[in-house]
Protein backbone atom coordinates (compact mmCIF):
# COMPACT_ATOMS: atom_id res chain seq x y z
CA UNK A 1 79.98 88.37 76.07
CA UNK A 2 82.02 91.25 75.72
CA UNK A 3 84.58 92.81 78.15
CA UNK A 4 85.12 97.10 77.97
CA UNK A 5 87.96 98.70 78.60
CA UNK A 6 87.71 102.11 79.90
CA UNK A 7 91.13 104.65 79.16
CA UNK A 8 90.33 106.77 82.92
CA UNK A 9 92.52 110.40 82.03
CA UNK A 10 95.48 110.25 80.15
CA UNK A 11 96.81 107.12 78.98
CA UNK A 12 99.32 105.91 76.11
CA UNK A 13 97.24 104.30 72.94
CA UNK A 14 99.98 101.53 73.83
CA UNK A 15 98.92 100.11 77.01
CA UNK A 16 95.15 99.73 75.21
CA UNK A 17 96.68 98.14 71.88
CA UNK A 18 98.68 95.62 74.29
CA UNK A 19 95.56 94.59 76.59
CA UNK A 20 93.04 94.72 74.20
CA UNK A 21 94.01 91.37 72.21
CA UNK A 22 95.68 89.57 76.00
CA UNK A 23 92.11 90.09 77.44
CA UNK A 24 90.46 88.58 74.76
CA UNK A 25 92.98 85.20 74.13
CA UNK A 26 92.76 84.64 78.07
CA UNK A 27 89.03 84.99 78.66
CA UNK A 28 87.76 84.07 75.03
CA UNK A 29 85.71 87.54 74.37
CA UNK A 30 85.79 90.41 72.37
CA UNK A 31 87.37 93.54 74.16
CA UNK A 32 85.96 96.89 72.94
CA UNK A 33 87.72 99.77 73.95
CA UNK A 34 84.97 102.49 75.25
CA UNK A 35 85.40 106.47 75.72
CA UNK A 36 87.77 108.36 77.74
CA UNK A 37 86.87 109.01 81.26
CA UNK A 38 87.85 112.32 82.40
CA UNK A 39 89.91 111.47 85.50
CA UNK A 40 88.68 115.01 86.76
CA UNK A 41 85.16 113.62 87.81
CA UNK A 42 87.12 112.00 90.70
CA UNK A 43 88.21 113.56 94.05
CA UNK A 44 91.96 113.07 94.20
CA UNK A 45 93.01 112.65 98.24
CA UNK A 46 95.59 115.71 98.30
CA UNK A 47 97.43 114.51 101.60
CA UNK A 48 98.55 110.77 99.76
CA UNK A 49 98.29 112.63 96.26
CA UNK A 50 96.29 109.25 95.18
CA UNK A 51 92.89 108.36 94.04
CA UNK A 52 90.30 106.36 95.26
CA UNK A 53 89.94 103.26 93.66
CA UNK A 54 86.43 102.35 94.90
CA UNK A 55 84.99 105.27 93.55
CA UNK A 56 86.66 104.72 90.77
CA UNK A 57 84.57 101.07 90.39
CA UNK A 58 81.23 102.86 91.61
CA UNK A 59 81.09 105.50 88.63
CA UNK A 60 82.43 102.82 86.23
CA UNK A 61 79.60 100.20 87.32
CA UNK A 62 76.89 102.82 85.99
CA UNK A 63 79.21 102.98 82.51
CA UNK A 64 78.54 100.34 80.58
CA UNK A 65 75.74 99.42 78.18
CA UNK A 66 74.34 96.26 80.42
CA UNK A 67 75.50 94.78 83.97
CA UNK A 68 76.54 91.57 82.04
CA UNK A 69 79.46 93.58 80.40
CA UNK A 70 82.01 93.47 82.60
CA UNK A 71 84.37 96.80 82.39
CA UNK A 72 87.92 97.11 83.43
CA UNK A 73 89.35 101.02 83.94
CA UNK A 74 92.64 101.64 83.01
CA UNK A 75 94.05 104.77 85.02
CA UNK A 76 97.76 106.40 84.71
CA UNK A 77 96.56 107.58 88.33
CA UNK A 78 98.06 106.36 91.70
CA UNK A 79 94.94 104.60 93.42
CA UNK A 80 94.91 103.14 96.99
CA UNK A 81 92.20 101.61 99.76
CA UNK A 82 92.06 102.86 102.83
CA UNK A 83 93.56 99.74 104.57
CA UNK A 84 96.80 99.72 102.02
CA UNK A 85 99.63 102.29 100.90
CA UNK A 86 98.81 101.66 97.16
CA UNK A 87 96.85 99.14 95.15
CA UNK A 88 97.37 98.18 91.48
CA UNK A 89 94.14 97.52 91.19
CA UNK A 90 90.60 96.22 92.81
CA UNK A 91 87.69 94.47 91.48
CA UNK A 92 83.96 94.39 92.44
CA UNK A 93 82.60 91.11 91.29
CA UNK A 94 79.04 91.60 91.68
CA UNK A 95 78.70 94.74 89.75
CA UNK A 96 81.36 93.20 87.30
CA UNK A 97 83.96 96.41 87.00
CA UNK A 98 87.84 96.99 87.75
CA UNK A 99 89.96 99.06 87.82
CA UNK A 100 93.85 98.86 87.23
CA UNK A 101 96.40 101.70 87.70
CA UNK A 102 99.42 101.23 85.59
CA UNK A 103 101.52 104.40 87.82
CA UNK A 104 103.31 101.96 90.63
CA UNK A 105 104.29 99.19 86.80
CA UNK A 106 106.65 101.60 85.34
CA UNK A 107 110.55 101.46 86.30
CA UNK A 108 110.77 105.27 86.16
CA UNK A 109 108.35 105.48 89.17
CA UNK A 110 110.66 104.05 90.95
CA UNK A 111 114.09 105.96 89.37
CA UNK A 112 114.92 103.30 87.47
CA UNK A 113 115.27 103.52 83.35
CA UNK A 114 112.25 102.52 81.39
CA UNK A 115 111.60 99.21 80.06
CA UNK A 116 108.43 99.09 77.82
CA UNK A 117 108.20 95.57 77.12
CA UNK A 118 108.04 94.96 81.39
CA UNK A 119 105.95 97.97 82.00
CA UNK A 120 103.24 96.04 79.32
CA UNK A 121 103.99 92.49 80.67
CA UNK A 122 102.86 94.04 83.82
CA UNK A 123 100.26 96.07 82.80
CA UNK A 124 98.85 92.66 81.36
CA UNK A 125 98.78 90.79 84.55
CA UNK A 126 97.02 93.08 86.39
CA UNK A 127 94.13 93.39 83.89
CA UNK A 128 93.95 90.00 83.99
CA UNK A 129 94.09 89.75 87.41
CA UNK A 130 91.94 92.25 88.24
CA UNK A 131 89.21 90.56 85.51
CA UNK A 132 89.73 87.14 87.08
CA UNK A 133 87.87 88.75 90.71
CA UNK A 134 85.24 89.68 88.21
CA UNK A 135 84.75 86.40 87.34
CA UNK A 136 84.98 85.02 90.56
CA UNK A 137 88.04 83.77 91.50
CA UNK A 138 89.74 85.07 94.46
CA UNK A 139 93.85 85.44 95.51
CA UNK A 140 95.60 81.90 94.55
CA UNK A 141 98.32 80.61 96.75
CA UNK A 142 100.76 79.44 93.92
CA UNK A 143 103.02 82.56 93.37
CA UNK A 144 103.41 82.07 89.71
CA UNK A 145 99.51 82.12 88.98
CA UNK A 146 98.28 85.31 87.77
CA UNK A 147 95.54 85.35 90.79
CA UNK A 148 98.17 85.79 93.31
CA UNK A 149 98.08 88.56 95.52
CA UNK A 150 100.98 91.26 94.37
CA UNK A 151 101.86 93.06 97.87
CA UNK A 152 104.50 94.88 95.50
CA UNK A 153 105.99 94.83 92.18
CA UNK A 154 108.18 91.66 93.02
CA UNK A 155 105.44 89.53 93.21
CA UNK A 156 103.39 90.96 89.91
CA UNK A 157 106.86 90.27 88.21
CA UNK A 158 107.11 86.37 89.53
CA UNK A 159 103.93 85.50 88.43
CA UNK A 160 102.85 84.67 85.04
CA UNK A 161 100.26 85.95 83.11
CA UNK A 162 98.30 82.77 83.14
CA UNK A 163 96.01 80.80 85.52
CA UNK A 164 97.01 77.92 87.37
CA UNK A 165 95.14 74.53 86.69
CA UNK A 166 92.67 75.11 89.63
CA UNK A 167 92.12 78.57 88.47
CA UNK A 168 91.73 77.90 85.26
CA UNK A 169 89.04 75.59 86.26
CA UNK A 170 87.44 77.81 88.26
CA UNK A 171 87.13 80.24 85.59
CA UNK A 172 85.89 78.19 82.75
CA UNK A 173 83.05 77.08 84.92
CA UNK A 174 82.06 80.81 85.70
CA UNK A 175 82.92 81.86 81.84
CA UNK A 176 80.01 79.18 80.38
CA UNK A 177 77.62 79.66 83.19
């Protein structure tokens, strides 16, 4: 099995070179990194000034060379739902695509100074995050597992970047099956 990762518009070579290798120790595949998505093919909602992040999964799920390679979108772009302000990301198991937005992970979004090495340590637990819906697990209740829910940037910072026990479980189950 291999996992793609999509760049979706603009995006810094860095946040690619830092997922590339996480994604592949955490789930045990190769991670390719596929072509550019012009971010342009999606309708940007002018009143939040934020994208869509369901359409975002729909056009990626007809993307990749077979349904059983799983593809996670990396966007620079603010996404939301319509039930939330934001999202960081979302995840549609049964076509086996995400999306992440790295926009709401940077301390300058919020007027603070940059910190690179956070901004990737972040950036790294939503892709895994996000890829852990793919393959099946759902929002953990132990706030330092990567699977739990991040309402806001507090929480993606508490948890780690790993999966609890039960998650873990969960997941090596659905990775040999």
């Amino acid at each position: 099995m291999q996992i793609s990762l999509m760049p979706i518009g603009r995006l810094e070579s860095t946040v690619l070179r830092h997922l590339a290798p996480l994604i592949s120790t955490r789930f045990h595949v190769d991670v390719e990194v596929g072509n550019r998505v012009p971010v342009e093919i999606f309708v940007r909602d002018e009143r939040r000034g934020q994208y869509l992040s369901t359409q975002i999964l729909k056009a990626l799920s007809g993307v990749g060379s077979s349904s059983e390679e799983p593809i996670l979108g990396v966007a620079d772009v603010d996404l939301f739902v319509p039930s939330l302000n934001f999202v960081f990301g979302e995840a549609d198991p049964r076509t086996g695509v995400a999306v992440i937005s790295v926009t709401r992970l940077r301390q300058s979004f919020y007027g603070l100074e940059e910190d690179e090495r956070l901004f990737l340590e972040r950036a790294g637990k939503e892709a895994v995050h996000e890829l852990g819906h793919v393959f099946g697990l759902g929002h953990c209740v132990h706030p330092r597992c990567v699977m739990y829910f991040s309402n806001s940037l507090a929480d993606t910072d508490l948890k780690e970047n790993r999966f609890c026990r039960k998650c873990a479980a969960i997941l090596d189950v659905s990775l040999k099956s």
